[in-house]
C-alpha atoms as a PDB file:
ATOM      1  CA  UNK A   1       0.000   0.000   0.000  1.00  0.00           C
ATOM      2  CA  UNK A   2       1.593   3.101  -0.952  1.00  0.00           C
ATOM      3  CA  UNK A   3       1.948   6.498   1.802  1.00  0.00           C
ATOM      4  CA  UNK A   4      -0.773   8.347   2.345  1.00  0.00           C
ATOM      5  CA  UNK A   5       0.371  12.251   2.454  1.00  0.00           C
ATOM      6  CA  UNK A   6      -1.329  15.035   4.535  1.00  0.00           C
ATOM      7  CA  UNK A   7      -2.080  18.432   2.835  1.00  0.00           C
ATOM      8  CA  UNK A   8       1.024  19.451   5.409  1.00  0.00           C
ATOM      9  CA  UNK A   9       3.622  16.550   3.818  1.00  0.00           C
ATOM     10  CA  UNK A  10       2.320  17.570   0.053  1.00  0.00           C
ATOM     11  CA  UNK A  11       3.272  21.399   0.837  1.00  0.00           C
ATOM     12  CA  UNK A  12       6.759  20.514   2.462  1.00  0.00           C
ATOM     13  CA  UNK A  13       7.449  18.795  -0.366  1.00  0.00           C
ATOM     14  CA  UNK A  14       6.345  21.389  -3.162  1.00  0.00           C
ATOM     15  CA  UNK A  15       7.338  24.513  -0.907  1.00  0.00           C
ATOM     16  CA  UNK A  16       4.135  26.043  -0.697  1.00  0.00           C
ATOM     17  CA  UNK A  17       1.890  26.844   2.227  1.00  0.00           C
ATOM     18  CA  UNK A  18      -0.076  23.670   3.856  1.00  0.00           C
ATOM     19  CA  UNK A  19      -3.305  26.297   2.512  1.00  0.00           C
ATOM     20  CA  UNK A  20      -1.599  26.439  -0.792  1.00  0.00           C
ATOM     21  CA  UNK A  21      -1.836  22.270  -1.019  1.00  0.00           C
ATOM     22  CA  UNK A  22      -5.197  22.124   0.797  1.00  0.00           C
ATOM     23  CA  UNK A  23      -6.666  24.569  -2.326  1.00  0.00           C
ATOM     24  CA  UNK A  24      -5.152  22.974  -4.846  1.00  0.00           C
ATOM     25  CA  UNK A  25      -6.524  19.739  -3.619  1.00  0.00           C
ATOM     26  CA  UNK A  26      -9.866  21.203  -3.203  1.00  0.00           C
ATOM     27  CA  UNK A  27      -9.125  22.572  -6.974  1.00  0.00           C
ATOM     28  CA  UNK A  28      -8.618  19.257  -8.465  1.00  0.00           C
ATOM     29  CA  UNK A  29      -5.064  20.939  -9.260  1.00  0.00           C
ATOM     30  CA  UNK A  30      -3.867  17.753  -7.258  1.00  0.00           C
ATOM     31  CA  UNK A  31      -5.292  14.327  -7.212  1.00  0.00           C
ATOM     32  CA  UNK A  32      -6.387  14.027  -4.024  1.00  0.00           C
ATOM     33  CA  UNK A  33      -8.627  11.796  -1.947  1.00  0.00           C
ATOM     34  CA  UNK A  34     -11.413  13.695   0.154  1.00  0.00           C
ATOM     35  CA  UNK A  35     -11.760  11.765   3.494  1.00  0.00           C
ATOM     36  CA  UNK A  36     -15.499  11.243   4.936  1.00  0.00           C
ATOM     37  CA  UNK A  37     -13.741  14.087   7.773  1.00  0.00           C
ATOM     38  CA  UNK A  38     -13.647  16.777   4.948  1.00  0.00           C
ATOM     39  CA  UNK A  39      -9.477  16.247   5.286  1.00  0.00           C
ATOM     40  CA  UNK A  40      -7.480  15.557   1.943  1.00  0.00           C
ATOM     41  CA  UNK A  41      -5.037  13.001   1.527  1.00  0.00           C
ATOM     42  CA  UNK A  42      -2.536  12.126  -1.604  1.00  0.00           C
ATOM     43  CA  UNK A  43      -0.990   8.951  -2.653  1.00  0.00           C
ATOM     44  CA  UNK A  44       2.850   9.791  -2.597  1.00  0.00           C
ATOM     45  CA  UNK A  45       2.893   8.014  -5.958  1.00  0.00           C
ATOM     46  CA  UNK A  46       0.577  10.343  -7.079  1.00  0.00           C
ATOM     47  CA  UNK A  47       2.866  13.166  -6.042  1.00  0.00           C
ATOM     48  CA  UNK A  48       6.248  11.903  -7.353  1.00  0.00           C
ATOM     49  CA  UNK A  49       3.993  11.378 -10.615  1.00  0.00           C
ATOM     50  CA  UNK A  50       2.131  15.201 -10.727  1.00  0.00           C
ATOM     51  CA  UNK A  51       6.020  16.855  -9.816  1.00  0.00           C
ATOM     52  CA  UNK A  52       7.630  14.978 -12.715  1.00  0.00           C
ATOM     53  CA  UNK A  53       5.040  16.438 -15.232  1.00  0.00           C
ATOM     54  CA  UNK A  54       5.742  19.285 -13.949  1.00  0.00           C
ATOM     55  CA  UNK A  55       9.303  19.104 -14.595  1.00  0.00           C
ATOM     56  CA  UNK A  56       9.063  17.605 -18.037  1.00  0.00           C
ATOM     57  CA  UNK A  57       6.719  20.960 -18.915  1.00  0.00           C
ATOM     58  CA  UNK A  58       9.166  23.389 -17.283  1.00  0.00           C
ATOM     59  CA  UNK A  59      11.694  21.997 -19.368  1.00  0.00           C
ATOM     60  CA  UNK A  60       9.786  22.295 -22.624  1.00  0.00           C
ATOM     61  CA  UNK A  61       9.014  25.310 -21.608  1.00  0.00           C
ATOM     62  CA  UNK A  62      12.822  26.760 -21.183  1.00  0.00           C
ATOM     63  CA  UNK A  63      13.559  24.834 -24.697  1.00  0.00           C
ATOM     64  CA  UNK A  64      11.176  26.540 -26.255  1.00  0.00           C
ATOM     65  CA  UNK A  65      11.852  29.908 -24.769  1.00  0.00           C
ATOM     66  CA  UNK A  66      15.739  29.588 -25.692  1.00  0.00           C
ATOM     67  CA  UNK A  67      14.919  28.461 -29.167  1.00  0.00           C
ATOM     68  CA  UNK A  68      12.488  31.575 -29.742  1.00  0.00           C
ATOM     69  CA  UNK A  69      15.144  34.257 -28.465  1.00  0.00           C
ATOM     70  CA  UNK A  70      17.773  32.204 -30.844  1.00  0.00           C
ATOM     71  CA  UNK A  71      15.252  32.538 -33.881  1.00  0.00           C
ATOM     72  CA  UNK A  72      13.939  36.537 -32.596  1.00  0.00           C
ATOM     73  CA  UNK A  73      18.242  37.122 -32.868  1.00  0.00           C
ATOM     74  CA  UNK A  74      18.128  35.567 -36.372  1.00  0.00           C
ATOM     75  CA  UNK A  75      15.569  37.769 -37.579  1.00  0.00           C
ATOM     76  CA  UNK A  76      16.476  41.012 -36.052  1.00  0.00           C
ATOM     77  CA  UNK A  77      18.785  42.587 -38.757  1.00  0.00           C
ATOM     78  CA  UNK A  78      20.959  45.570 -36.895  1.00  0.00           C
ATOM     79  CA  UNK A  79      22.291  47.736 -38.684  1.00  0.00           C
ATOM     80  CA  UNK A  80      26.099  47.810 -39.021  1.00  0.00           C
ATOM     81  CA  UNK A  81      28.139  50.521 -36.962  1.00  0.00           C
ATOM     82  CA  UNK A  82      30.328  53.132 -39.562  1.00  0.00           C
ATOM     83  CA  UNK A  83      32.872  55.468 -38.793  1.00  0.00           C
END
């Protein structure tokens, strides 16, 4: 059975307030159980899952950010200094 992880363990982990976690669980933002108390729980497997998208997007995201300023450089002709 994998770890169960408390809206306090899920914001340790991403760095964000325990409130953060609790609204994005609330949010669907994070795949969450909703206990029968009205607390939120998340599979650690879920979490180690949800943080590697989010890698794998902030990485495509910086590739494709460096390849647009390399084309925008390309395309910007400036004009040549004389003296």
């Amino acid at each position: 059975m994998t770890k169960m992880l408390t809206p306090a363990e899920v914001a340790n982990r991403l760095n964000v307030t325990t409130r953060t976690a609790q609204r994005w669980m609330a949010e669907g933002s994070l795949p969450a159980i909703l206990l029968p108390s009205g607390d939120y729980r998340m599979q650690a497997e879920d979490l180690d899952a949800w943080e590697a998208e989010r890698r794998e997007i902030a990485a495509l995201c910086r590739q494709t950010a460096s390849n647009d300023t390399k084309r925008t450089r390309k395309q910007v002709a400036f004009p040549s200094r004389q003296s």
